[in-house]
Every structure is written in C-alpha cells, then in structure tokens.
N, C-alpha and C. Protein backbone atom coordinates (compact mmCIF):
# COMPACT_ATOMS: atom_id res chain seq x y z
N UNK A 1 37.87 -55.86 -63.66
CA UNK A 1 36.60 -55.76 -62.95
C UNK A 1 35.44 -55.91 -63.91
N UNK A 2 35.36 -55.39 -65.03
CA UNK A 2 34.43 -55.30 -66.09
C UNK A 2 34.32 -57.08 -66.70
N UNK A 3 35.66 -57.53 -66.57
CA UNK A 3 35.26 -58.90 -66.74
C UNK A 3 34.40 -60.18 -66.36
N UNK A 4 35.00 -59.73 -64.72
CA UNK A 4 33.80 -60.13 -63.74
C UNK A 4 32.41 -59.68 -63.85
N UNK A 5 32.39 -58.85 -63.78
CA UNK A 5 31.12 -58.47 -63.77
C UNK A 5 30.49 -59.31 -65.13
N UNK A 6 31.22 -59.04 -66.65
CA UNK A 6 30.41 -59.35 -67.53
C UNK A 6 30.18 -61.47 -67.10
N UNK A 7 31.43 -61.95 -66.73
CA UNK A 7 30.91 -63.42 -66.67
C UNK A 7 29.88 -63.75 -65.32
N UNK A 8 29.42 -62.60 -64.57
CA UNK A 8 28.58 -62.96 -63.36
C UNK A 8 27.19 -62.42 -64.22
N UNK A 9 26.90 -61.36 -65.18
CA UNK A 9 25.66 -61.24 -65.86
C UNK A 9 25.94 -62.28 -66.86
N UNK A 10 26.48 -62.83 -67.31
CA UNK A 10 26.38 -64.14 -68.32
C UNK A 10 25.98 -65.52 -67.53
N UNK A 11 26.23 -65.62 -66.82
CA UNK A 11 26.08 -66.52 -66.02
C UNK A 11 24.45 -67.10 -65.25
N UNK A 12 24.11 -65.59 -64.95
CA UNK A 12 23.19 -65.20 -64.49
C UNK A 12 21.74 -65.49 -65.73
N UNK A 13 22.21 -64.94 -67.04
CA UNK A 13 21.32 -65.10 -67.85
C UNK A 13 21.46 -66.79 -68.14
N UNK A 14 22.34 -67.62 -68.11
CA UNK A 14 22.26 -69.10 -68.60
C UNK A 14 21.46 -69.51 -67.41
N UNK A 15 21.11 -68.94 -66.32
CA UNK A 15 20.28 -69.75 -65.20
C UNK A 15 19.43 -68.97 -65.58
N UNK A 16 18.64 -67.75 -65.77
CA UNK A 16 17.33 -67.58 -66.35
C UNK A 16 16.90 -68.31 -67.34
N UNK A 17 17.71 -69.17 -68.59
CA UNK A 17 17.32 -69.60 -69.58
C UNK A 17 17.72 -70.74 -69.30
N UNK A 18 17.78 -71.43 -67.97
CA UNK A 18 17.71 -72.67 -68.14
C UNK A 18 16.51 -73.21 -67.53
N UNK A 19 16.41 -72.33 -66.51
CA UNK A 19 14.73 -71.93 -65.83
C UNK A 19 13.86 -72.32 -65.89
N UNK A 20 13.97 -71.23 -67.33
CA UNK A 20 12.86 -71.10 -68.45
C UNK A 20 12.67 -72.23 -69.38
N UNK A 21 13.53 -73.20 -69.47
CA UNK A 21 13.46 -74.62 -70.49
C UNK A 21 13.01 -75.45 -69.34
N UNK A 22 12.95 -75.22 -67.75
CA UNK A 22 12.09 -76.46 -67.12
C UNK A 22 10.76 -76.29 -67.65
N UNK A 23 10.27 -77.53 -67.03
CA UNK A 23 8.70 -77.56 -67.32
C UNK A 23 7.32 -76.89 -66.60
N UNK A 24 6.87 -76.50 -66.55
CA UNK A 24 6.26 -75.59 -65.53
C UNK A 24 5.54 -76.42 -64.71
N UNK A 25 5.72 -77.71 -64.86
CA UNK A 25 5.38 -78.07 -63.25
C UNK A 25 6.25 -78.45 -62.29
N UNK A 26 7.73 -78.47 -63.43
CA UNK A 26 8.58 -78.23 -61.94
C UNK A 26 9.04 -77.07 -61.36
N UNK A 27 8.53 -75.65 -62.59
CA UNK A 27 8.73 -74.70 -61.98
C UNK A 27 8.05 -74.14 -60.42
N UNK A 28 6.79 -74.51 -60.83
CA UNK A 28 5.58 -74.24 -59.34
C UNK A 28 4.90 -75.44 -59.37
N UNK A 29 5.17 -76.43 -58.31
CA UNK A 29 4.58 -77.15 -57.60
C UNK A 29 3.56 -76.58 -56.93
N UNK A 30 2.19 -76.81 -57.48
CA UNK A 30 1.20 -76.43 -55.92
C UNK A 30 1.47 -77.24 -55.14
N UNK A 31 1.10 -76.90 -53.81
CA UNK A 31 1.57 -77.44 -52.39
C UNK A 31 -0.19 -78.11 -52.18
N UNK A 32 -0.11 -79.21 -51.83
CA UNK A 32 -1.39 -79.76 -51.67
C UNK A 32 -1.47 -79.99 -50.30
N UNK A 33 -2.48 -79.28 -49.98
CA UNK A 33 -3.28 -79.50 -48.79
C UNK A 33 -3.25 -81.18 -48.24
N UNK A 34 -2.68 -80.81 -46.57
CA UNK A 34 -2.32 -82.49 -45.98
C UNK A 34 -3.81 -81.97 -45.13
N UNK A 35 -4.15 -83.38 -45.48
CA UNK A 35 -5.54 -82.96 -44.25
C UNK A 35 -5.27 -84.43 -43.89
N UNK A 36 -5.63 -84.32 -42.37
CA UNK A 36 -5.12 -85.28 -40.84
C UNK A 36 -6.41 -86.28 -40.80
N UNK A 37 -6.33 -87.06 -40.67
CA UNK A 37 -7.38 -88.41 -40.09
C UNK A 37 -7.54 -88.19 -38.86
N UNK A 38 -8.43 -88.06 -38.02
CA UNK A 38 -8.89 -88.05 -36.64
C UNK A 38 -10.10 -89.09 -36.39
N UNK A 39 -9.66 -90.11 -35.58
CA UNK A 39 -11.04 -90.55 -34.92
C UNK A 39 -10.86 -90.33 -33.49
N UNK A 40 -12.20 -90.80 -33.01
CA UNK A 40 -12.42 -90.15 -31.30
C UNK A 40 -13.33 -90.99 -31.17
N UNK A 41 -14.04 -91.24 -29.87
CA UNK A 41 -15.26 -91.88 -29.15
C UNK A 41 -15.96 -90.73 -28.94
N UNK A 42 -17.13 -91.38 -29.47
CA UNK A 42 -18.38 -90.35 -28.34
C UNK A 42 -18.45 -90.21 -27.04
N UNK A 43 -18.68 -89.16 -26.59
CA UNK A 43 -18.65 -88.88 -25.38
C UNK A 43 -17.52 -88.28 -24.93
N UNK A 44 -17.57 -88.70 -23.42
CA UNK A 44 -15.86 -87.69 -22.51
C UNK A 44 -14.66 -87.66 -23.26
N UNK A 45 -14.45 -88.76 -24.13
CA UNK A 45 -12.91 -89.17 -24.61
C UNK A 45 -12.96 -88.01 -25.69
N UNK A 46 -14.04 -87.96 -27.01
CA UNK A 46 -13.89 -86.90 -27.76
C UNK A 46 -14.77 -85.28 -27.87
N UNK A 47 -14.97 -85.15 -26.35
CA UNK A 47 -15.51 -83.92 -25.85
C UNK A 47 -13.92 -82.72 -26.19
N UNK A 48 -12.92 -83.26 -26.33
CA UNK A 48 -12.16 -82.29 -26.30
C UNK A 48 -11.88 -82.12 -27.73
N UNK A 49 -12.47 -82.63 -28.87
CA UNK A 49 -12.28 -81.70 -30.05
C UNK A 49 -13.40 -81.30 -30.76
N UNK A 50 -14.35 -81.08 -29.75
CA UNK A 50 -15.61 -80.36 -30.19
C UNK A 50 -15.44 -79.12 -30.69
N UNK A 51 -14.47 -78.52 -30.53
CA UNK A 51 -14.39 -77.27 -30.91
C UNK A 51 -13.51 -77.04 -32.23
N UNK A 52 -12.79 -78.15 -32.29
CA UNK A 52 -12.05 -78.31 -33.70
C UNK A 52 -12.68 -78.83 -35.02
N UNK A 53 -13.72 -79.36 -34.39
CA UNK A 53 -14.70 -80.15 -35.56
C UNK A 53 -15.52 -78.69 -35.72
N UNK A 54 -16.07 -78.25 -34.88
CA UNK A 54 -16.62 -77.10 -35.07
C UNK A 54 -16.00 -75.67 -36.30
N UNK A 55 -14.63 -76.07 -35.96
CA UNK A 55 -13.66 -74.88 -36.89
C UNK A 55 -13.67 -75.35 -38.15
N UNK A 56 -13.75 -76.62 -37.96
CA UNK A 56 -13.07 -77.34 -39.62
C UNK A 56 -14.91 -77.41 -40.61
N UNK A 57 -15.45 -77.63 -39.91
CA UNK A 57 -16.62 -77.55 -40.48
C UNK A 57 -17.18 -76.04 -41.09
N UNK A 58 -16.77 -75.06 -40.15
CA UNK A 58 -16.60 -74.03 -40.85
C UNK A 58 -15.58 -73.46 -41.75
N UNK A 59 -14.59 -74.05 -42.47
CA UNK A 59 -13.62 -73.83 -42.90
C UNK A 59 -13.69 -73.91 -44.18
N UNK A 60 -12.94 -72.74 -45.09
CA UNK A 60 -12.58 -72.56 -46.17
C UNK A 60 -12.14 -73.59 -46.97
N UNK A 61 -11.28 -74.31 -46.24
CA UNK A 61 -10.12 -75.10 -46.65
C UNK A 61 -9.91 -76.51 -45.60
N UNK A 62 -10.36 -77.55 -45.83
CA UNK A 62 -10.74 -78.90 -44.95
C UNK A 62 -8.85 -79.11 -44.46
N UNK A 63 -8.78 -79.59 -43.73
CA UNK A 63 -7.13 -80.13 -43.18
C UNK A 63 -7.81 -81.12 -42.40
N UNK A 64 -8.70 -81.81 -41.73
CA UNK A 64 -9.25 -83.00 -41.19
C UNK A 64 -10.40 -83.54 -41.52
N UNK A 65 -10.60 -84.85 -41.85
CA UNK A 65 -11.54 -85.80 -41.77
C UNK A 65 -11.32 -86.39 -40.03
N UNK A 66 -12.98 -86.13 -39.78
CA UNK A 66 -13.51 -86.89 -38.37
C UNK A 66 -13.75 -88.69 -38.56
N UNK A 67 -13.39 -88.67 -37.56
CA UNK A 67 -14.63 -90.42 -37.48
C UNK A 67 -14.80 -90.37 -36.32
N UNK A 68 -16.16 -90.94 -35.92
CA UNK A 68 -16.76 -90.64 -34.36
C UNK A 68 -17.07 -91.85 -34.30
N UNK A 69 -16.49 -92.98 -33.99
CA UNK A 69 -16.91 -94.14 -33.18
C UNK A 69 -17.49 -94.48 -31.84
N UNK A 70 -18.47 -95.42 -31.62
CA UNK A 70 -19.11 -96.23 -30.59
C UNK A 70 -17.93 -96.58 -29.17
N UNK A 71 -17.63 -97.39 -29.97
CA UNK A 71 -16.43 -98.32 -29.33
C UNK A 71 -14.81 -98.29 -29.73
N UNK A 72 -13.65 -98.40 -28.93
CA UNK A 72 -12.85 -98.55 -29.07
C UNK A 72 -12.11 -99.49 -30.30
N UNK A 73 -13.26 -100.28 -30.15
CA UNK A 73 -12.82 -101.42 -31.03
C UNK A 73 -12.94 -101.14 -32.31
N UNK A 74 -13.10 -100.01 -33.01
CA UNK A 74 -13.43 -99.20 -34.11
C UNK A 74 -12.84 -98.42 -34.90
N UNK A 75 -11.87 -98.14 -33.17
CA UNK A 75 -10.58 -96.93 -33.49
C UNK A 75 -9.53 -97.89 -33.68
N UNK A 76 -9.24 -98.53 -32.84
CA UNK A 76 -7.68 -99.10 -32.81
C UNK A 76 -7.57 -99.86 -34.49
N UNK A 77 -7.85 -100.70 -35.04
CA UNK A 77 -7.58 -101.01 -36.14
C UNK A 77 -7.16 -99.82 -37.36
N UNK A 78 -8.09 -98.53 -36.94
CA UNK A 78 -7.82 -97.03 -37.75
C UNK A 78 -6.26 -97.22 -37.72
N UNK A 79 -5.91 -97.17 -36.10
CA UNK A 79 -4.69 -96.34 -35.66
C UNK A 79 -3.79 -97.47 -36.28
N UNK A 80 -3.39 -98.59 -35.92
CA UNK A 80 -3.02 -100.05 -36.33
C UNK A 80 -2.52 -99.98 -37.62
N UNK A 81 -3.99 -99.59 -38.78
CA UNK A 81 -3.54 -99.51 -40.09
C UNK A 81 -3.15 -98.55 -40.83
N UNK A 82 -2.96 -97.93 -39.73
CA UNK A 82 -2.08 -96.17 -40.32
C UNK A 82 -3.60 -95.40 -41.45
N UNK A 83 -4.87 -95.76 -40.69
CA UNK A 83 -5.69 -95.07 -41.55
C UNK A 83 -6.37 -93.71 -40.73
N UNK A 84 -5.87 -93.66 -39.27
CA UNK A 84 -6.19 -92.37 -38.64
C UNK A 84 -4.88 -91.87 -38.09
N UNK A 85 -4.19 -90.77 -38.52
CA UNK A 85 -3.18 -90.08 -38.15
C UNK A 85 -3.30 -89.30 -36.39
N UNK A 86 -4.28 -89.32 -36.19
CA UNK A 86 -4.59 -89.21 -34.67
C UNK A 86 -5.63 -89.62 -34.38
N UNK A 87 -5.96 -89.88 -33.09
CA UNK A 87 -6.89 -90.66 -32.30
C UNK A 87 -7.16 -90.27 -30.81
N UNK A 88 -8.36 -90.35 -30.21
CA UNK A 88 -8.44 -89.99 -28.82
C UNK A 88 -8.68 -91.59 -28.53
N UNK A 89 -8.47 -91.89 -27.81
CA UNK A 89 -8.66 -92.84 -26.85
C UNK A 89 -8.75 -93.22 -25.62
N UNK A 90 -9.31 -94.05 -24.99
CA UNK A 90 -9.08 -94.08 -23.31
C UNK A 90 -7.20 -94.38 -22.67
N UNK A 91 -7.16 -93.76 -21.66
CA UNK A 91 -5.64 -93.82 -21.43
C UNK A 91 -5.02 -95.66 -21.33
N UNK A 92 -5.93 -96.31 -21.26
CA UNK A 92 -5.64 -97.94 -21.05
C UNK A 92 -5.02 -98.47 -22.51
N UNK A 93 -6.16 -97.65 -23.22
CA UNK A 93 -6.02 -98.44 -24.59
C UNK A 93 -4.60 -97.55 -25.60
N UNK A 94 -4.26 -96.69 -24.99
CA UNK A 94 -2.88 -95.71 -25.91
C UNK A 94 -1.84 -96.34 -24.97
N UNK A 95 -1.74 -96.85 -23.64
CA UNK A 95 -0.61 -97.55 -23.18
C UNK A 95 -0.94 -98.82 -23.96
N UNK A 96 -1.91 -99.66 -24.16
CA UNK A 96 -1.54 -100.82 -24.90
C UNK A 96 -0.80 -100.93 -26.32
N UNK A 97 -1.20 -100.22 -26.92
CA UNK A 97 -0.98 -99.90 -27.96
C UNK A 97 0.37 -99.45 -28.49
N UNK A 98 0.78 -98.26 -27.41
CA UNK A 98 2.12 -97.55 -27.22
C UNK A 98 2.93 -98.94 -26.99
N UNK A 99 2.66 -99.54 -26.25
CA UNK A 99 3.58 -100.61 -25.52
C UNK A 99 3.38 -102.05 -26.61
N UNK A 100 2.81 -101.82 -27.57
CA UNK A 100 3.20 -102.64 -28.63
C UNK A 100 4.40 -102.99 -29.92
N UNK A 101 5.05 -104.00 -29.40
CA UNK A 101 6.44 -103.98 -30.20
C UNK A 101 6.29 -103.59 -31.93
N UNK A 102 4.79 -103.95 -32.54
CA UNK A 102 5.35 -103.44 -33.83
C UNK A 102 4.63 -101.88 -33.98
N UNK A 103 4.39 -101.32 -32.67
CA UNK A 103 4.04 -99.84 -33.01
C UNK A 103 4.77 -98.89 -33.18
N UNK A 104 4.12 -97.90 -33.83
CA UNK A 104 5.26 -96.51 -33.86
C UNK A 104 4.63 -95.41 -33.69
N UNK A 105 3.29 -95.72 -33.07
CA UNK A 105 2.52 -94.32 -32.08
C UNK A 105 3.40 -94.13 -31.28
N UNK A 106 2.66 -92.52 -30.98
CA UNK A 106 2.79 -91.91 -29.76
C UNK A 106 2.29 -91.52 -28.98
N UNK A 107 2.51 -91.26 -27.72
CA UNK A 107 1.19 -90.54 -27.18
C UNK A 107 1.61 -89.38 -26.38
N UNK A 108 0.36 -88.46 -26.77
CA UNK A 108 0.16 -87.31 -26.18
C UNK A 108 -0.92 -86.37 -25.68
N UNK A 109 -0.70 -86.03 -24.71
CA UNK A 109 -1.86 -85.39 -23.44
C UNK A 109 -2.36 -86.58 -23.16
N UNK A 110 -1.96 -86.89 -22.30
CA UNK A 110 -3.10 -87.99 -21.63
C UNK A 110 -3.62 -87.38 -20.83
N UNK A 111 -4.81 -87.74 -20.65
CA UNK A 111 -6.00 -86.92 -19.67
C UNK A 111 -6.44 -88.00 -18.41
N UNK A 112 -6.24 -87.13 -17.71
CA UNK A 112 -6.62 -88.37 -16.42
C UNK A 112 -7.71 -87.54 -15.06
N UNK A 113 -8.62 -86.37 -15.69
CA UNK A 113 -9.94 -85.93 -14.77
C UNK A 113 -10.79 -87.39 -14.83
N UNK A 114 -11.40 -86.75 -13.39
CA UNK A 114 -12.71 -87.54 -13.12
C UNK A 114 -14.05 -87.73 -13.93
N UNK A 115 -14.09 -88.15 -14.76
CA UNK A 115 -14.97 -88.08 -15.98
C UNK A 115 -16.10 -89.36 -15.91
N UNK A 116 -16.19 -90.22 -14.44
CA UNK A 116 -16.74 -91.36 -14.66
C UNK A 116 -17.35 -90.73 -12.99
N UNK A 117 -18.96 -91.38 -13.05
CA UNK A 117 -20.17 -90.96 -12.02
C UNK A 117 -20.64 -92.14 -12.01
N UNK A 118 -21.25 -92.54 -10.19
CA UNK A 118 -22.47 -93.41 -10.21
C UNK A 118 -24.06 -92.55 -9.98
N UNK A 119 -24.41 -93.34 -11.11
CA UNK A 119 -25.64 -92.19 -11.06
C UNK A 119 -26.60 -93.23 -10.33
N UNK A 120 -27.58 -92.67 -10.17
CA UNK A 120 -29.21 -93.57 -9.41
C UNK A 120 -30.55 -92.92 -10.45
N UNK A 121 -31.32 -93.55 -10.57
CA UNK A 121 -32.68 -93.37 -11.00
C UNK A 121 -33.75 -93.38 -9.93
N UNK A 122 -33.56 -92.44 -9.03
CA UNK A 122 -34.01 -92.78 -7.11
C UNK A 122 -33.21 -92.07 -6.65
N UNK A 123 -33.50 -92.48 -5.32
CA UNK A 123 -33.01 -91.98 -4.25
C UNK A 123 -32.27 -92.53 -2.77
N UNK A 124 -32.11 -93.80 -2.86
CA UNK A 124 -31.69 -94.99 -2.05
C UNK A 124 -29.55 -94.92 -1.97
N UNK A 125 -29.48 -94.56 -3.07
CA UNK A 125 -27.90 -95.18 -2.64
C UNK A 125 -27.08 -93.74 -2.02
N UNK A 126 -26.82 -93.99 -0.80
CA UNK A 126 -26.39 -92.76 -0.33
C UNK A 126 -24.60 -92.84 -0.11
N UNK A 127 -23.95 -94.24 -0.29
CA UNK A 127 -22.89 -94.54 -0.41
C UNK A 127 -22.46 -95.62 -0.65
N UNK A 128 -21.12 -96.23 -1.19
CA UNK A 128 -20.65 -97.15 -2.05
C UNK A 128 -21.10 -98.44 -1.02
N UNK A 129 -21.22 -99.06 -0.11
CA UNK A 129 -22.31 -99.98 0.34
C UNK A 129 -23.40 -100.24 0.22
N UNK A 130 -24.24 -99.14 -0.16
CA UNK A 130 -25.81 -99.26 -0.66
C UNK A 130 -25.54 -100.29 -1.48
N UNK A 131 -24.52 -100.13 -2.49
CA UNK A 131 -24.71 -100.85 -4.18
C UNK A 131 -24.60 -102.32 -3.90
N UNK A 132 -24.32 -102.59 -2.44
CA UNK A 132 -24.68 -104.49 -2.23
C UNK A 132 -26.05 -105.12 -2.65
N UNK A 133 -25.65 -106.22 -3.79
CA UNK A 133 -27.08 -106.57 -4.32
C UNK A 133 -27.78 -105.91 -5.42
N UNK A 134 -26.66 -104.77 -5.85
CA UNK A 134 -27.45 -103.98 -6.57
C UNK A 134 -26.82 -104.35 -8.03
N UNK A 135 -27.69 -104.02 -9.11
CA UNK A 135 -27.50 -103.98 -10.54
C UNK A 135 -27.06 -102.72 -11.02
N UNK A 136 -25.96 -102.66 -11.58
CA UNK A 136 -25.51 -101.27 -12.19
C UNK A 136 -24.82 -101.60 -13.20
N UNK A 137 -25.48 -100.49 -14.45
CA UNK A 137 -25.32 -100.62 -15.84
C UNK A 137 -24.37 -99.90 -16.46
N UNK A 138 -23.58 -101.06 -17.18
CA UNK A 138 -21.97 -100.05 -17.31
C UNK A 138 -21.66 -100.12 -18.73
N UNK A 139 -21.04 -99.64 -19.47
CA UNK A 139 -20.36 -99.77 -20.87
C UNK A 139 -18.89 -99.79 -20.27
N UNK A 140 -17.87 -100.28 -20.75
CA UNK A 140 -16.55 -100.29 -20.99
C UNK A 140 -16.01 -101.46 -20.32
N UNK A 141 -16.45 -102.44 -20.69
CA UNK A 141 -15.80 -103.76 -20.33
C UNK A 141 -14.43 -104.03 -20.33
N UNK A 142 -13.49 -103.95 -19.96
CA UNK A 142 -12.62 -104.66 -20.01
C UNK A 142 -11.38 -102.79 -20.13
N UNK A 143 -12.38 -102.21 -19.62
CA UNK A 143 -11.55 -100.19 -20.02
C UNK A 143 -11.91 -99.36 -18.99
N UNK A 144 -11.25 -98.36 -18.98
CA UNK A 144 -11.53 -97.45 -17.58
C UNK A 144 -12.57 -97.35 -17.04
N UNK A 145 -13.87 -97.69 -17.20
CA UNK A 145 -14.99 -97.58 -16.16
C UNK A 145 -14.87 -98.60 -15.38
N UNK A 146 -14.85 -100.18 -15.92
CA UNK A 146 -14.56 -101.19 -15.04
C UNK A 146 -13.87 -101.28 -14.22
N UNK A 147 -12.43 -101.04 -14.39
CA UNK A 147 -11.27 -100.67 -13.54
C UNK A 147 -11.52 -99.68 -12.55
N UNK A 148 -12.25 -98.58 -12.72
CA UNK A 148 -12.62 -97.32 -12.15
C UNK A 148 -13.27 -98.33 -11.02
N UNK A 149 -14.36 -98.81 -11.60
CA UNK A 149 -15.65 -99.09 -10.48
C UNK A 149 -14.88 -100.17 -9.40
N UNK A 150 -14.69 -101.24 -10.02
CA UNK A 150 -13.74 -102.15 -9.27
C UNK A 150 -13.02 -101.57 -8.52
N UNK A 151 -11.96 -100.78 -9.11
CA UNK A 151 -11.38 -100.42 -7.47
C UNK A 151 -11.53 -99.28 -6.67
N UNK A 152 -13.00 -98.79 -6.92
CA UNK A 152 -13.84 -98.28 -5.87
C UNK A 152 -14.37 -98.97 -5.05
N UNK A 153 -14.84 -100.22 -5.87
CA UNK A 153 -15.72 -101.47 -4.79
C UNK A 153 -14.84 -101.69 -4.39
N UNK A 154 -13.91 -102.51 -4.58
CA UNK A 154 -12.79 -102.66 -3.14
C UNK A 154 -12.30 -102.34 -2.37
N UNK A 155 -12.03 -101.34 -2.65
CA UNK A 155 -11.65 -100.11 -1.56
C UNK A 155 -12.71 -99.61 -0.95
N UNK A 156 -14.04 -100.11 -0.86
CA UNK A 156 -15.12 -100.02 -0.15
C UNK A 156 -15.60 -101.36 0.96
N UNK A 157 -14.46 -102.85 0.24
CA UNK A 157 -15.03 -103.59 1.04
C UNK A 157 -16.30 -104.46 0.32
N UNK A 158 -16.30 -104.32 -1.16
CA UNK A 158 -17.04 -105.45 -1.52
C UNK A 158 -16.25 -105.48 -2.94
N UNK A 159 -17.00 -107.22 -2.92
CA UNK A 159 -16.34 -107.87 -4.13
C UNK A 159 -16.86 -107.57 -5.55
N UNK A 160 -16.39 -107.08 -6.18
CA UNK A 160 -17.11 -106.49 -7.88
C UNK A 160 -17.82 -108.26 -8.17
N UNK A 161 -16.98 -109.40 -8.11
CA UNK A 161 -17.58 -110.29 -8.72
C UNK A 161 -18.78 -111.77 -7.90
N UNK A 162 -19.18 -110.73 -6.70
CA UNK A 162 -20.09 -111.00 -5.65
C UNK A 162 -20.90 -110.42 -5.59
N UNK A 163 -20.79 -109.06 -4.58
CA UNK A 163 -21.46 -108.16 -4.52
C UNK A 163 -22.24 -107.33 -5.08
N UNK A 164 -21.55 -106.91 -6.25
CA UNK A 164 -22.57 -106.43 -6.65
C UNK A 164 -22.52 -106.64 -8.44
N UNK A 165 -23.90 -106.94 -9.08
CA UNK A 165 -23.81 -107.19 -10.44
C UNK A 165 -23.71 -106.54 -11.08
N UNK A 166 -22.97 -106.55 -12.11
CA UNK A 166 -22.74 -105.27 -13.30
C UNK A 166 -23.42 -105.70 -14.68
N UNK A 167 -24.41 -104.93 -15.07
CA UNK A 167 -24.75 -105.59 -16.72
C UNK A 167 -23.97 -104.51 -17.77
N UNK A 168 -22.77 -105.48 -18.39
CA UNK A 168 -22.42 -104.35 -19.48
C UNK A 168 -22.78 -103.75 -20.83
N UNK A 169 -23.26 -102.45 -20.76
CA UNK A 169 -23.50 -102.40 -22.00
C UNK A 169 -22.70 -102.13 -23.44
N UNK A 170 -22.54 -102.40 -24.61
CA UNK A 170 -21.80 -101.91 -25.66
C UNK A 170 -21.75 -100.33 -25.53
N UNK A 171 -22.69 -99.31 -25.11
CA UNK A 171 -22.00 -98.09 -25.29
C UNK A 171 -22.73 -97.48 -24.11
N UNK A 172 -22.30 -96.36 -23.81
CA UNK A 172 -22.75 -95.44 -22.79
C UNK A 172 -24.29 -94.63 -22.97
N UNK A 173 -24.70 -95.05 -24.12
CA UNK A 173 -26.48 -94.50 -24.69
C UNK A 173 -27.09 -95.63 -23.76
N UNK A 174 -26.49 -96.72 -24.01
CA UNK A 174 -27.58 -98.29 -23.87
C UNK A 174 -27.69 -98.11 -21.91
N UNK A 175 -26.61 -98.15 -21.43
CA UNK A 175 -26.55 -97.74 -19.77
C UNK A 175 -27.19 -96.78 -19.39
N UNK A 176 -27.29 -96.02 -20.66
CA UNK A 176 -28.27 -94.51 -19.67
C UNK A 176 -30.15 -95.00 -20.35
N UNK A 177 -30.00 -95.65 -21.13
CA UNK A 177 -31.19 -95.99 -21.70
C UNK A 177 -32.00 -96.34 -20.49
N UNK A 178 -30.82 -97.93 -20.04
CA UNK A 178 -31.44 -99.07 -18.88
C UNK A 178 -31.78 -97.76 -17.46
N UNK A 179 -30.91 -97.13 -17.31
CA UNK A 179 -31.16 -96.21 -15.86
C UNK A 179 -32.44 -95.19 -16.37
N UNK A 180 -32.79 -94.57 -17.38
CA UNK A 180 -33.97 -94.21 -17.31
C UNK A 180 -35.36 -94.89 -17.08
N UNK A 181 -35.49 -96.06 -17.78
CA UNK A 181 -36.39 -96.90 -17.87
C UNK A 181 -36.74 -97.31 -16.56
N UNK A 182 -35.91 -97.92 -15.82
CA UNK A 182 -35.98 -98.55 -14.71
C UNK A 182 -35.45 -97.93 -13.17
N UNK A 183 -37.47 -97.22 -12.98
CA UNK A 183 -36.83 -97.20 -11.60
C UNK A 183 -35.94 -97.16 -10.87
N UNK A 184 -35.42 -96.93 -9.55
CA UNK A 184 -34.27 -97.32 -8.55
C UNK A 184 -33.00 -97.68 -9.68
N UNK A 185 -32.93 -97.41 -10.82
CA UNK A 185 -31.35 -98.15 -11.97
C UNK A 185 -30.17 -97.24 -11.24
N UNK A 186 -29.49 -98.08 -11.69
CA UNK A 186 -27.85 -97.72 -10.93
C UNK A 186 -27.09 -98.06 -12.20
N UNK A 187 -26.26 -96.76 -12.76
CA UNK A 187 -25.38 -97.01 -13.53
C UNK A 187 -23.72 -96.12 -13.28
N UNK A 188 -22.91 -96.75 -14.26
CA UNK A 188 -21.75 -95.86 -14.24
C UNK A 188 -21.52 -95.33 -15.55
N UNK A 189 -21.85 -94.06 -15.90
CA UNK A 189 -21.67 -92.88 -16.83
C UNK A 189 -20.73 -91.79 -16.65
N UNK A 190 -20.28 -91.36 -17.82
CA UNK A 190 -19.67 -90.54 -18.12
C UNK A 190 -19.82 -89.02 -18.51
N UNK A 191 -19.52 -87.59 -18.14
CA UNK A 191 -20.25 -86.62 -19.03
C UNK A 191 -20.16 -87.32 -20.46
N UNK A 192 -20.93 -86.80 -21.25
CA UNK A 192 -22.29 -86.17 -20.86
C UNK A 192 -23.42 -86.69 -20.52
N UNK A 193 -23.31 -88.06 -20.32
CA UNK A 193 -24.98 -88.50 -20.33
C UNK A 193 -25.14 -88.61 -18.58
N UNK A 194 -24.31 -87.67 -17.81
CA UNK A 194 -24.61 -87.83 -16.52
C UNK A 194 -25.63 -86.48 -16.79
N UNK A 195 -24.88 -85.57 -17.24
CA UNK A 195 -26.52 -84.36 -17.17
C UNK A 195 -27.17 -84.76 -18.04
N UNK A 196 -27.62 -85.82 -19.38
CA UNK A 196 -28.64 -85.85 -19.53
C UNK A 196 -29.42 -86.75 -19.02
C-alpha cells in the first residue's frame, strides 16, 4: 500500500513540474471577449433592439458593434460577407437570402405585426377607394410595404399600376418629409414616423 501511494505522490509531483516548465501563456489563456456584429434598419425593423443598444452602450464590457442602415441594400452584403453576425431585416429579404444556395444563415423570430399605415395630411380619404387618382409616398420598393399596399389595392378593387400612383421614396424620412409638406399627401409609413 505504501508503494502505491508513494508512486501516485511521485507521479503527481512530475505533473506539477511539468506544469510548471509550460509557458505561461499556455498556462492561462485570457479568454477574449467575442463581441457580435449587428446591423438593423431604422425604424420598425430595428425598433426591437433599442433596448440592447441601450445596455451595451452602457456597458462595462462591449460584446456588440451596431450598424444602423437606411436601406436594405446596406445590410445584405454585411450578412453575405460574413461581416455582420446578425441582422434584422424585413421578412422578404431573410427568406431570400435563407433560400440562397450558397448561404448558411439562419433565421430567427420572424416578426409578422402590422407595422405598415396609410397616413393622410387632411382629411379626405375615409377608405381604400378614396386613394383613386391619388399620389401616395412610399419607401420600400420592391419589400414589404409595396407588397403590403398592392395587395390591399386589390383586394379593394383597384389596380396599384392604374389607379393609383405611388412615388417611391429611398427611405421612410423622405415619404414622411413629402406628406408633411404637401397638403392632402398620402403616404405609406411605418412606426415610428406614423406618430411623428
């Protein structure tokens, strides 16, 4: 028994002293802080990490860089070139993307509330027929507001590419710009610039 014992404390000391001959940076590795890439759109799409930008900004210790883009077209190349580790986006543009053969996103929470309004600068449009003839100022060409509005107009009985004209703008500032300025304006906005 005394034998054992002495070759399990011998043993024991050749791994303390071999330990002790690593180098001390392979003894303790500091662990380096992973901080996450996030971009988002202004507005409804990145209203939901207002409160995380809020934390990280107060924070001891950073774990995310923001990017707050205009347009979509800003983010996707981020996501594309593996230079934003997450991303908010409109739900159109994470199925395209998802559904791209050389991708290896994912997606998660998709959000699908009512987040898109026709607003008036007046008092005239009391329902989706008023807007015959009418000009209404939109951002998201070719992305969920268009789609939104379109197949509201149809399902109302008029033709989006007759009935009624749409001027698009590059972002949702420039649409609420045109509806302040102008009288009787008819646009399609998003919180927040429906309460402002």
């Amino acid at each position: 028994m005394k034998k054992k014992i002495s070759l399990f404390l011998a043993a024991l000391v050749a791994v303390g002293v071999l330990a002790g001959c690593t180098p001390k940076s392979e003894q303790k590795e500091a662990k380096q802080p992973v901080v996450a890439n996030v971009a988002t759109l202004k507005g409804p799409t990145g209203m939901g990490i207002v409160k995380m930008m809020s934390d990280e900004k107060n924070a001891k210790d950073k774990g995310y860089n923001f990017t707050i883009a205009n347009s979509v077209d800003e983010i996707v190349p981020l996501l594309v070139g593996k230079k934003a580790d997450i991303a908010a986006v409109p739900s159109n543009v994470a199925s395209v993307i998802y559904n791209s053969k050389k991708s290896d996103i994912v997606v998660l929470a998709v959000n699908t509330l009512g987040v898109l309004y026709v607003v008036e600068n007046g008092n005239t449009i009391n329902s989706v027929n008023d807007l015959k003839g009418k000009t209404v100022y939109s951002s998201g060409k070719g992305a969920s507001p268009e789609y939104a509005f379109n197949y509201i107009l149809k399902g109302n009985g008029l033709n989006p590419d007759a009935d009624v004209k749409v001027e698009y703008k590059a972002e949702h500032t420039e649409a609420l710009a045109d509806l302040v300025k102008n009288k009787g304006g008819i646009a399609v906005l998003p919180q927040p610039f429906v309460t402002v």
